[in-house]
N, C-alpha and C. Protein backbone atom coordinates (compact mmCIF):
# COMPACT_ATOMS: atom_id res chain seq x y z
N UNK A 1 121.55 207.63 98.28
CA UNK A 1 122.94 207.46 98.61
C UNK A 1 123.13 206.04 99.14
N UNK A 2 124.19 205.28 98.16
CA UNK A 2 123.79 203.36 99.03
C UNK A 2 125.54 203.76 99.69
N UNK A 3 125.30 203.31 100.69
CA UNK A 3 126.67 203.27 101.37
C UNK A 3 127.13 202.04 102.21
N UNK A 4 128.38 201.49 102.68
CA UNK A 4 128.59 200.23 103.26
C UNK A 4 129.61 201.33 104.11
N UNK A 5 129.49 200.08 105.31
CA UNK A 5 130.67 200.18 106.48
C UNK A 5 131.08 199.00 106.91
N UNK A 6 132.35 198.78 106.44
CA UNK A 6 133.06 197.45 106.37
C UNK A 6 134.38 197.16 107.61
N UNK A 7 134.77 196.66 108.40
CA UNK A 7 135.92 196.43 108.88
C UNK A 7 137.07 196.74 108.00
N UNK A 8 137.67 197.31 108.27
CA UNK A 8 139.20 197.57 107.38
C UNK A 8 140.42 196.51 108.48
N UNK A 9 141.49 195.82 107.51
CA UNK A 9 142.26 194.94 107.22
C UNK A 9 143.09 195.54 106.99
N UNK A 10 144.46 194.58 107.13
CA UNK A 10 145.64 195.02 106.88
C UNK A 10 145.79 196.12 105.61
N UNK A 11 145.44 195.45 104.99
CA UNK A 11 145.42 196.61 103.55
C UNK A 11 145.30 197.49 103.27
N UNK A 12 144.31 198.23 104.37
CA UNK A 12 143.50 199.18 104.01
C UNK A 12 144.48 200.40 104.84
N UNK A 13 145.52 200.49 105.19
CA UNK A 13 146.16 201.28 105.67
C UNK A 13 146.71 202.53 105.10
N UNK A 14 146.96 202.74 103.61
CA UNK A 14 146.59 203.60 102.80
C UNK A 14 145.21 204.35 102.84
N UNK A 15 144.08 203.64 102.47
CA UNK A 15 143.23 204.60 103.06
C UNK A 15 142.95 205.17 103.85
N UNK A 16 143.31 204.35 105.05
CA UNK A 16 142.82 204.94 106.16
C UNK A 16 144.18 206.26 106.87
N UNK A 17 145.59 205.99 105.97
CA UNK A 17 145.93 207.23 106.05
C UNK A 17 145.92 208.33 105.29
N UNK A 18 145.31 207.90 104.31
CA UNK A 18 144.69 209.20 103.64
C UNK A 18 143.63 210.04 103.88
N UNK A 19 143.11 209.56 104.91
CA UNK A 19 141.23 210.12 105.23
C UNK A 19 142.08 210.78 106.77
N UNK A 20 143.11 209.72 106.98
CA UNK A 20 143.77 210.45 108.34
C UNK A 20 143.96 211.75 107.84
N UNK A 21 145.01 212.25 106.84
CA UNK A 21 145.77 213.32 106.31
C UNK A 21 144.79 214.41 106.42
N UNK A 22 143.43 213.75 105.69
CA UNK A 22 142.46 214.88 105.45
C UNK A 22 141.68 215.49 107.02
N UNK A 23 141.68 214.61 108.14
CA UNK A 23 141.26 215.08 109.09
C UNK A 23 142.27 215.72 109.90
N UNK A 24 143.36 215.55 109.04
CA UNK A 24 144.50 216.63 110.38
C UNK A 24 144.58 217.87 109.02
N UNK A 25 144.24 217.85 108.27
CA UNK A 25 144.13 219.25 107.39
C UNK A 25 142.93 220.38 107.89
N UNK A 26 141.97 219.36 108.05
CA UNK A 26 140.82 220.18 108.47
C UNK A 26 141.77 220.29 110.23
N UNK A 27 142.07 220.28 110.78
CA UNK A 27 142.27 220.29 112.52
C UNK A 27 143.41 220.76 112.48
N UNK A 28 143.97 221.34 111.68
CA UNK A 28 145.66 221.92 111.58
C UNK A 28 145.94 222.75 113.11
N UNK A 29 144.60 223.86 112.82
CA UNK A 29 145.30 225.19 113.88
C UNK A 29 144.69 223.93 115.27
N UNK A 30 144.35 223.02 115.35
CA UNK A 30 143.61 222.35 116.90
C UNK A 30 144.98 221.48 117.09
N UNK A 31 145.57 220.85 116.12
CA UNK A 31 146.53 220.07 116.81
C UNK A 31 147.89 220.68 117.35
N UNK A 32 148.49 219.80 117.91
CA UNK A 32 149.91 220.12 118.68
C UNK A 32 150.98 219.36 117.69
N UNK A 33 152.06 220.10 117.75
CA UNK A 33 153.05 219.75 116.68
C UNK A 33 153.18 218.17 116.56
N UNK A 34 153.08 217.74 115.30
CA UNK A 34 153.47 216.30 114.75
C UNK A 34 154.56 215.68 114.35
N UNK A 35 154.84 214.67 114.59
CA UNK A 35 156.19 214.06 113.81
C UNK A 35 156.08 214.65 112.30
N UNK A 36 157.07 214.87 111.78
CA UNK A 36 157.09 215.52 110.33
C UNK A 36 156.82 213.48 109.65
N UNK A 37 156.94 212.57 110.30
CA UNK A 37 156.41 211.13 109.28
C UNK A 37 155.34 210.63 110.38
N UNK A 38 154.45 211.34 110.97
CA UNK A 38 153.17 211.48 111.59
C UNK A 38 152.10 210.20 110.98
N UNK A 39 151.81 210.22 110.06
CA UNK A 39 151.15 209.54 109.46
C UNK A 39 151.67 207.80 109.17
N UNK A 40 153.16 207.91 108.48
CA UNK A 40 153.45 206.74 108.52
C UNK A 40 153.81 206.18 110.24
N UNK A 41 153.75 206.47 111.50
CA UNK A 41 154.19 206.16 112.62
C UNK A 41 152.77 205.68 113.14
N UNK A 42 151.75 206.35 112.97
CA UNK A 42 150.04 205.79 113.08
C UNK A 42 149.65 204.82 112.66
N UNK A 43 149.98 204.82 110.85
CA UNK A 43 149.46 203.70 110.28
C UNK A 43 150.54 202.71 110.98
N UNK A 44 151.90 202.48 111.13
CA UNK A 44 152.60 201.34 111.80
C UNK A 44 151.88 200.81 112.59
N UNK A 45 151.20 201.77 113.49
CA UNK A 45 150.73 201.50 114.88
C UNK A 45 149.50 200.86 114.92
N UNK A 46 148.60 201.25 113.82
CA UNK A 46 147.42 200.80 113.41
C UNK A 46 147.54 199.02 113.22
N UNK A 47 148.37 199.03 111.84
CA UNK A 47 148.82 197.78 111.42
C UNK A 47 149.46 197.15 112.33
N UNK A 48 149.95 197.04 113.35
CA UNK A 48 150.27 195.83 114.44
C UNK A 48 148.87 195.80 115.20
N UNK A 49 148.18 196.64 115.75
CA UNK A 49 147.49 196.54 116.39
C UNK A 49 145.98 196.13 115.50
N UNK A 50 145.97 196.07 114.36
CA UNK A 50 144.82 195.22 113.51
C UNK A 50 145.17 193.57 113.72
N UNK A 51 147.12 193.60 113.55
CA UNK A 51 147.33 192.07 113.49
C UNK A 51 147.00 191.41 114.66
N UNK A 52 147.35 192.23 115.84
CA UNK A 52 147.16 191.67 117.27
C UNK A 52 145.92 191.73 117.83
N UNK A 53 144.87 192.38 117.38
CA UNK A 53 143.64 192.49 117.85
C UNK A 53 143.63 193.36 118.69
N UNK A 54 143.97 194.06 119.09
CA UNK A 54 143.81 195.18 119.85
C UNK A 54 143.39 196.41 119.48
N UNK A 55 143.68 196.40 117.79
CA UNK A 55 143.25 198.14 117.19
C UNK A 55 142.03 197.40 116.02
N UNK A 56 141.08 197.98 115.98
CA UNK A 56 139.91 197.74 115.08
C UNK A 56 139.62 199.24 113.86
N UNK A 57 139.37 198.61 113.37
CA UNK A 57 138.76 199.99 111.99
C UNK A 57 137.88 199.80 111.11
N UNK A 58 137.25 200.80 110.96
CA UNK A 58 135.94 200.58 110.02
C UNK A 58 136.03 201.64 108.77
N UNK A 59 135.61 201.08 107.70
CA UNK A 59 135.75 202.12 106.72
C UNK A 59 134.26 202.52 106.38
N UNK A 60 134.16 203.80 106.13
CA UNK A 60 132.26 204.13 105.52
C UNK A 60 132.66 204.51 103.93
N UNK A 61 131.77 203.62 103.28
CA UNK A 61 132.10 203.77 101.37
C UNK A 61 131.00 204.15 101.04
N UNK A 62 130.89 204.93 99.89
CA UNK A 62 130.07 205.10 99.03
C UNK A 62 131.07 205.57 97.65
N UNK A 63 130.90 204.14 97.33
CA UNK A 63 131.63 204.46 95.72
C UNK A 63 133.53 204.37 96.55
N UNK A 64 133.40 204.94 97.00
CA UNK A 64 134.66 205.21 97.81
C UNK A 64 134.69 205.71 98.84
N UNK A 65 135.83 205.42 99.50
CA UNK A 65 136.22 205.19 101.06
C UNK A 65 136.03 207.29 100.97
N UNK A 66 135.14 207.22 102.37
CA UNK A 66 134.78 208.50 102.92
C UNK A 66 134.49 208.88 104.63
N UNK A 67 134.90 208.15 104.77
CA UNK A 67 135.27 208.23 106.34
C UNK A 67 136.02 206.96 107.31
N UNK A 68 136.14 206.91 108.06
CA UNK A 68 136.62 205.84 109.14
C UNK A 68 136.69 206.34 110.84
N UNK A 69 136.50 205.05 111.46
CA UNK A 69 136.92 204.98 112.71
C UNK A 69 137.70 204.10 113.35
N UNK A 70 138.60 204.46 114.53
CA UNK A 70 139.66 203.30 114.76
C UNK A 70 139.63 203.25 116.56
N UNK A 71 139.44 202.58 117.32
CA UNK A 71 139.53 202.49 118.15
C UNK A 71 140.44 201.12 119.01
N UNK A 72 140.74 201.23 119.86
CA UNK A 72 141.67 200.27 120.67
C UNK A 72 141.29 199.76 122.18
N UNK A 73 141.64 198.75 122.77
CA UNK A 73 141.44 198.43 123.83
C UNK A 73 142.76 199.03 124.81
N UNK A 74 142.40 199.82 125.76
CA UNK A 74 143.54 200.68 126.44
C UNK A 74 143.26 199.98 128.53
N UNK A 75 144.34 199.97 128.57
CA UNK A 75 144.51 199.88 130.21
C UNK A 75 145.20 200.60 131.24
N UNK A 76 144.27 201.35 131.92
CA UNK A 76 144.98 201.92 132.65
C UNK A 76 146.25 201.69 133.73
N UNK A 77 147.28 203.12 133.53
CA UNK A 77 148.37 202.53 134.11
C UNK A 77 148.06 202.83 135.78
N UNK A 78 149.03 201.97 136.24
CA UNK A 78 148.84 202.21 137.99
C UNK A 78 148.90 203.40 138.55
N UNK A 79 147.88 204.13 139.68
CA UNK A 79 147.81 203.18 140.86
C UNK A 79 146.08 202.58 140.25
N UNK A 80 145.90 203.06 139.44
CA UNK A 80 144.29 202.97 139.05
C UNK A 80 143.94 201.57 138.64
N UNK A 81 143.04 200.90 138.62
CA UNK A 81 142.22 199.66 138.54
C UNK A 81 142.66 199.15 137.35
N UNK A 82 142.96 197.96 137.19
CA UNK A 82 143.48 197.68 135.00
C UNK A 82 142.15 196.81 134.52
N UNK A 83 141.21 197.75 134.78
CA UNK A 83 139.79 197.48 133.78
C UNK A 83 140.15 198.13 132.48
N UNK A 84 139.92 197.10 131.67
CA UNK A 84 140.09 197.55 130.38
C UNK A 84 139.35 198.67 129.71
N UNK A 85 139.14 199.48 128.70
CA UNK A 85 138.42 200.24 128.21
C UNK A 85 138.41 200.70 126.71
N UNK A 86 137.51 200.68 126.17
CA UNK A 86 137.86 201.29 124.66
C UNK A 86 137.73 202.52 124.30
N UNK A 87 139.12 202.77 123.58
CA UNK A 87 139.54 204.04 123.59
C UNK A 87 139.15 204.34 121.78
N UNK A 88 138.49 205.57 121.27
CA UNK A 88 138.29 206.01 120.28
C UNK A 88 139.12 206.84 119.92
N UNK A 89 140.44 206.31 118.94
CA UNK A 89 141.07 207.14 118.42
C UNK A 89 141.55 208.19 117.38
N UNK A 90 140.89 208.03 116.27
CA UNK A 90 139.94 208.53 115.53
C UNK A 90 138.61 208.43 114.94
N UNK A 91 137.75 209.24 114.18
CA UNK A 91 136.72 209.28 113.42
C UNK A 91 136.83 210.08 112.57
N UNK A 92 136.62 210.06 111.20
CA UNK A 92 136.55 211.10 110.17
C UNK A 92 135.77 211.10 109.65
N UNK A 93 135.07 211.67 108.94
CA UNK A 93 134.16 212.50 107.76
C UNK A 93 134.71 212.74 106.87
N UNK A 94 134.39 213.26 105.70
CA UNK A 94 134.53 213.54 104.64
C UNK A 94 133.64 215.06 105.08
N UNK A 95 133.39 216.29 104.95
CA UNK A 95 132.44 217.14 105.29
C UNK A 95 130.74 216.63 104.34
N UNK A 96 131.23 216.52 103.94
CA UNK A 96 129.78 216.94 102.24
C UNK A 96 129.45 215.27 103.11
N UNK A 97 129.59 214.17 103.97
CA UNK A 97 128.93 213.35 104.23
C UNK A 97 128.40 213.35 105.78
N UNK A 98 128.70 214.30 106.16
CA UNK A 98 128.55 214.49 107.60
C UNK A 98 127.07 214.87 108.00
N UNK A 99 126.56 214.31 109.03
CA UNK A 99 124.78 214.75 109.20
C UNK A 99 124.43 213.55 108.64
N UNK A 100 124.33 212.72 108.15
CA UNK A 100 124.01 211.65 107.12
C UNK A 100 123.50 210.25 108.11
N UNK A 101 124.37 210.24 109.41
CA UNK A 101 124.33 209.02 110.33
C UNK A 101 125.48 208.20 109.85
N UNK A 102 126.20 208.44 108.98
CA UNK A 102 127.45 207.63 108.67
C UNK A 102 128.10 207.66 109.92
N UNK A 103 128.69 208.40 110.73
CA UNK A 103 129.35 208.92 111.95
C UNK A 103 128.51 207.61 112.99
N UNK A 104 127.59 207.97 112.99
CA UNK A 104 126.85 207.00 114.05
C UNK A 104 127.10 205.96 113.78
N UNK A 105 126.90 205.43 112.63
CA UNK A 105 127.16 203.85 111.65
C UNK A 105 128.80 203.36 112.01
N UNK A 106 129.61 203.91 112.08
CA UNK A 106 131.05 203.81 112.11
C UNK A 106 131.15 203.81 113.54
N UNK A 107 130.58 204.76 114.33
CA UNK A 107 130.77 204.76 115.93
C UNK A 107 130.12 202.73 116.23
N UNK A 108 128.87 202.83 115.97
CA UNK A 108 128.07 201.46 116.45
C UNK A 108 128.85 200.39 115.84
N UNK A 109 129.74 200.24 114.82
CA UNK A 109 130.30 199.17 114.30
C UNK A 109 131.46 199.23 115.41
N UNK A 110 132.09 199.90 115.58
CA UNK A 110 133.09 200.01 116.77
C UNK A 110 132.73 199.60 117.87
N UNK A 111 131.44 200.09 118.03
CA UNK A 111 130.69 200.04 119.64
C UNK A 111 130.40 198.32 120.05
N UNK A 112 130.58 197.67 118.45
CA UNK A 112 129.87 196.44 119.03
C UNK A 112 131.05 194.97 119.02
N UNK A 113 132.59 195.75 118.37
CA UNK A 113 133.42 195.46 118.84
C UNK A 113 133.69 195.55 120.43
N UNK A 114 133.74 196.43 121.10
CA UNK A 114 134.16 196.90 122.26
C UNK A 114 132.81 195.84 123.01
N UNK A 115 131.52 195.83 122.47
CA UNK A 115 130.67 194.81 123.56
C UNK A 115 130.98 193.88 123.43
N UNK A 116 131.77 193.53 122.52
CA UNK A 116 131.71 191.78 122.16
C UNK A 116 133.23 191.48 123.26
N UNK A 117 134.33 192.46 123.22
CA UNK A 117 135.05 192.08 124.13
C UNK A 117 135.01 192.74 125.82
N UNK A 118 133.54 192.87 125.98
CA UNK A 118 133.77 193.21 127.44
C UNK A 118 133.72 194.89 128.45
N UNK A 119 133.92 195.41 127.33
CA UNK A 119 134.02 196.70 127.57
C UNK A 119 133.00 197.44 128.36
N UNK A 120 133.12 198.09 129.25
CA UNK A 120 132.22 199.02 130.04
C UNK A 120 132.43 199.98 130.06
N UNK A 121 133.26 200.99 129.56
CA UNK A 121 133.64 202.29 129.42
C UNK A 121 133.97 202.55 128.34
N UNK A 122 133.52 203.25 127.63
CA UNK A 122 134.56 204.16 125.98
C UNK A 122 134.65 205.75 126.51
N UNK A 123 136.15 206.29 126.02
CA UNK A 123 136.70 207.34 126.52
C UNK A 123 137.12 207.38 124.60
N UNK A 124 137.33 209.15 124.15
CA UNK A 124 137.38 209.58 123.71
C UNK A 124 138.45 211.11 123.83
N UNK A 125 139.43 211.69 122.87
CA UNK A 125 139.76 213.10 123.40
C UNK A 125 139.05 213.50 122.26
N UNK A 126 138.25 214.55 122.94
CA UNK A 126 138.14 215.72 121.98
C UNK A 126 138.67 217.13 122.43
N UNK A 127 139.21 218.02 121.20
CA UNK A 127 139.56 219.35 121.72
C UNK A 127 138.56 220.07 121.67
N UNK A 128 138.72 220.94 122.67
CA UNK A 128 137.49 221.60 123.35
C UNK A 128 136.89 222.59 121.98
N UNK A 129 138.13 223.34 121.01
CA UNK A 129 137.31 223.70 120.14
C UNK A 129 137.12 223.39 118.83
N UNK A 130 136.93 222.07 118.72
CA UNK A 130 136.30 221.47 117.61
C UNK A 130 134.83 221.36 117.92
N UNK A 131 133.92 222.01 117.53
CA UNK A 131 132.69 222.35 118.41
C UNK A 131 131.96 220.96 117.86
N UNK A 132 131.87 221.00 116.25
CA UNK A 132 131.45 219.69 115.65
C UNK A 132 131.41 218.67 116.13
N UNK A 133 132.64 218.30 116.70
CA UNK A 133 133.37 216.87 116.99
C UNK A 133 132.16 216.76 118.41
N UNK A 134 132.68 217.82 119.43
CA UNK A 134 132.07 217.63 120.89
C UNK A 134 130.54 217.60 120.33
N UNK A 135 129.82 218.54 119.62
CA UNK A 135 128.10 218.06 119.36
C UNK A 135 128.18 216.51 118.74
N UNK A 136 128.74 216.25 118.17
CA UNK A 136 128.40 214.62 117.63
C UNK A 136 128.80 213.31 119.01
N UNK A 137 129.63 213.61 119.83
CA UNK A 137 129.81 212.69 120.77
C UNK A 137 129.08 213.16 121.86
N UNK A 138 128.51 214.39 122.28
CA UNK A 138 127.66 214.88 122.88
C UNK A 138 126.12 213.92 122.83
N UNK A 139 125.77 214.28 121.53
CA UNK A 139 124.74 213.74 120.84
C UNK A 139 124.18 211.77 120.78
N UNK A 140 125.61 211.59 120.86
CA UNK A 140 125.21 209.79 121.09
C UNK A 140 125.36 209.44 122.61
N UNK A 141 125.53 210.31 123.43
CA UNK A 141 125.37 209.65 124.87
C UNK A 141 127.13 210.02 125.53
N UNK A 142 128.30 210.46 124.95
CA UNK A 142 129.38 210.27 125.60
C UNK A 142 128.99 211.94 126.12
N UNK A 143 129.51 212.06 127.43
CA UNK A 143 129.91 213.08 128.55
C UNK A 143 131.02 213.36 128.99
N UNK A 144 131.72 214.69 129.21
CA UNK A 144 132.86 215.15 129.89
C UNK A 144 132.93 213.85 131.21
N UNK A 145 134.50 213.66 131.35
CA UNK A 145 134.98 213.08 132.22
C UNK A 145 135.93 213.68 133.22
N UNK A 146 136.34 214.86 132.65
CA UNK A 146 137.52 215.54 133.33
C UNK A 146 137.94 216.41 131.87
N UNK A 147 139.15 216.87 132.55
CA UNK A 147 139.97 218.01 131.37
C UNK A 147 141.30 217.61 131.37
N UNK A 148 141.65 217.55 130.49
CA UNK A 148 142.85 217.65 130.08
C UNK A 148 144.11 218.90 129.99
N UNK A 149 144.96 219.50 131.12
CA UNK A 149 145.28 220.69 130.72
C UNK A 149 146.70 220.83 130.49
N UNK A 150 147.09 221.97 129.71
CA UNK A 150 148.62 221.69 129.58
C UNK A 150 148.96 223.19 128.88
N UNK A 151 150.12 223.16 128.43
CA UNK A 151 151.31 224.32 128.30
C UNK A 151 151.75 224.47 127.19
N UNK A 152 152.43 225.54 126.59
CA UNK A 152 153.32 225.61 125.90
C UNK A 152 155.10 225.69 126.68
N UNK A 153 155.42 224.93 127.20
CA UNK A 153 156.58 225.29 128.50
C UNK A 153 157.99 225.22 127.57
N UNK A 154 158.14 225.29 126.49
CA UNK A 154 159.14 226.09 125.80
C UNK A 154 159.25 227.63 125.76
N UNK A 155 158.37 228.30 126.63
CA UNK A 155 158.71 229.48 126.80
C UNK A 155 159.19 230.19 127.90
N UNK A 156 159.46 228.86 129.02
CA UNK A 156 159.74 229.40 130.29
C UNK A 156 161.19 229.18 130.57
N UNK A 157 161.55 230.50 131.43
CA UNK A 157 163.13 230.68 131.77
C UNK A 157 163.52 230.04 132.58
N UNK A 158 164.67 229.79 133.38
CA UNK A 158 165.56 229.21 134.44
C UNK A 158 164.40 229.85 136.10
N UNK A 159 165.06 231.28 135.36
CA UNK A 159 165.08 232.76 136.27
C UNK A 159 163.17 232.26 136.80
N UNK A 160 162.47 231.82 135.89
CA UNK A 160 161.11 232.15 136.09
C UNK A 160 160.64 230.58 136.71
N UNK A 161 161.31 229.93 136.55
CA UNK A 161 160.91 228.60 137.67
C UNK A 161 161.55 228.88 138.99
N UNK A 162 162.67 229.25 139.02
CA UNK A 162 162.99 229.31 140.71
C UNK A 162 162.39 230.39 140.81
N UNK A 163 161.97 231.45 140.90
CA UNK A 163 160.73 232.83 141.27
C UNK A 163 159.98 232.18 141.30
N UNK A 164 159.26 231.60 141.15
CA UNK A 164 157.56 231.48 141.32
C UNK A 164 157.33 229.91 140.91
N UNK A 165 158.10 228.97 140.64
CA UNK A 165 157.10 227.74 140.24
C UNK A 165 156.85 227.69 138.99
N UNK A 166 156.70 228.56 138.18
CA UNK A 166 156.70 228.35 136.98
C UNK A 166 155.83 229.20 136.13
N UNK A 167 154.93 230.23 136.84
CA UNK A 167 153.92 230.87 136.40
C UNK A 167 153.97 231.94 135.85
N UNK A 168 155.20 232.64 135.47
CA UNK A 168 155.62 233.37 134.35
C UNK A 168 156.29 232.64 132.82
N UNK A 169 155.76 233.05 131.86
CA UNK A 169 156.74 232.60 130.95
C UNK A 169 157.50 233.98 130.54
N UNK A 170 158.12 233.63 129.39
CA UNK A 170 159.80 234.22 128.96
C UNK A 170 158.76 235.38 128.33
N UNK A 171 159.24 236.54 128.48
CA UNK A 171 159.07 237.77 127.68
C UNK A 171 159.88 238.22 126.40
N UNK A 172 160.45 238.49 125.12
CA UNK A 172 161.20 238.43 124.89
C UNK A 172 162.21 239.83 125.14
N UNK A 173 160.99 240.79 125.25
CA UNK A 173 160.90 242.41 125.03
C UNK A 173 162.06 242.55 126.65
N UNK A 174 161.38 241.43 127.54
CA UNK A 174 162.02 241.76 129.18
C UNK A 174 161.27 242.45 129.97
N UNK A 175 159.72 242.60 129.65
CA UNK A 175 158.95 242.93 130.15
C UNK A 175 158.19 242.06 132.07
C-alpha cells in the first residue's frame, strides 16, 4: 500500500468536505443537530483559517484522498491564562484504512505544526461513545481532561424551572 500525507491548500476544500460528509455519516446518531449547510459553513471556516494560518490540514492519499486532519490554534477565553493551544478538530478515516498508522501519520504531521508554533497543550473532543475514536487518542498519549456535560433543554416547561431549578423535564402524557 504506497500512501502520501500532504498539507492540504486552499483547494483542497472539496475534499476535505467530502471525507467531512463521510465522517458525519458514520457519527450521525453521536452528533447534535447541524446547520442543514453544515458543511459549506466548515469548509468557509477552514478556508480563512488555511489563508490566515491559524487552521492547518493534512490529506492521507493512496491513489486518492482517504482521510484528513484539521486542527487550529485556539485561546482561551477569560478569566483563564491566553496560552495558546492546539485544538484537533477533525480526523477521518476512510474505515477499510484504519489500523494502518495513517491516523498516526496525519495526527504527527499536525503535531509538528503545533511544535513548530509553540504549542504545549493539544485538546481534542471526543464523544464518549465513539469507542474507536477514544482507543486511537487514548493510544497516542492524549488523556481525559474533564467532561463536557449538557441537555436536551427543549423539553423543559416554565412550570418546571420555577419548581425545582430545572430538574424535571416536560412530560407530554402529564405525568
Amino acid at each position: 500500500m504506497k500512501f502520501r500525507i500532504r498539507k492540504a491548500g486552499f483547494d483542497d476544500m472539496d475534499v476535505i468536505g467530502d471525507l467531512w460528509d463521510l465522517m458525519l455519516h458514520e457519527m450521525k446518531d453521536m452528533i447534535p443537530t447541524l446547520l442543514p449547510n453544515a458543511r459549506e459553513v466548515i469548509c468557509n471556516f477552514w478556508s480563512v483559517g488555511l489563508l490566515t494560518g491559524n487552521v492547518s490540514a493534512y490529506i492521507a492519499e493512496i491513489g486518492e484522498p482517504v482521510g484528513f486532519i484539521a486542527g487550529q490554534i485556539m485561546t482561551p477565553d477569560p478569566p483563564f491564562a491566553p496560552f495558546p493551544y492546539g485544538y484537533i478538530a477533525a480526523l477521518y478515516l476512510q474505515p477499510k484504512y484504519r489500523g494502518k498508522g495513517l491516523g498516526k501519520m496525519l495526527y504527527n504531521s499536525l503535531l509538528q505544526m503545533f511544535y513548530q508554533k509553540g504549542i504545549k497543550q493539544i485538546e481534542v473532543h471526543v464523544y464518549p461513545d465513539n469507542t474507536e475514536s477514544n482507543r486511537f487518542w487514548s493510544s497516542i498519549g492524549l488523556k481525559p481532561l474533564g467532561y463536557r456535560l449538557g441537555m436536551d433543554a427543549s423539553a423543559l416547561t416554565k412550570d418546571a424551572l420555577n419548581r425545582d431549578g430545572g430538574s424535571k423535564l416536560y412530560d407530554p402524557k402529564g405525568n
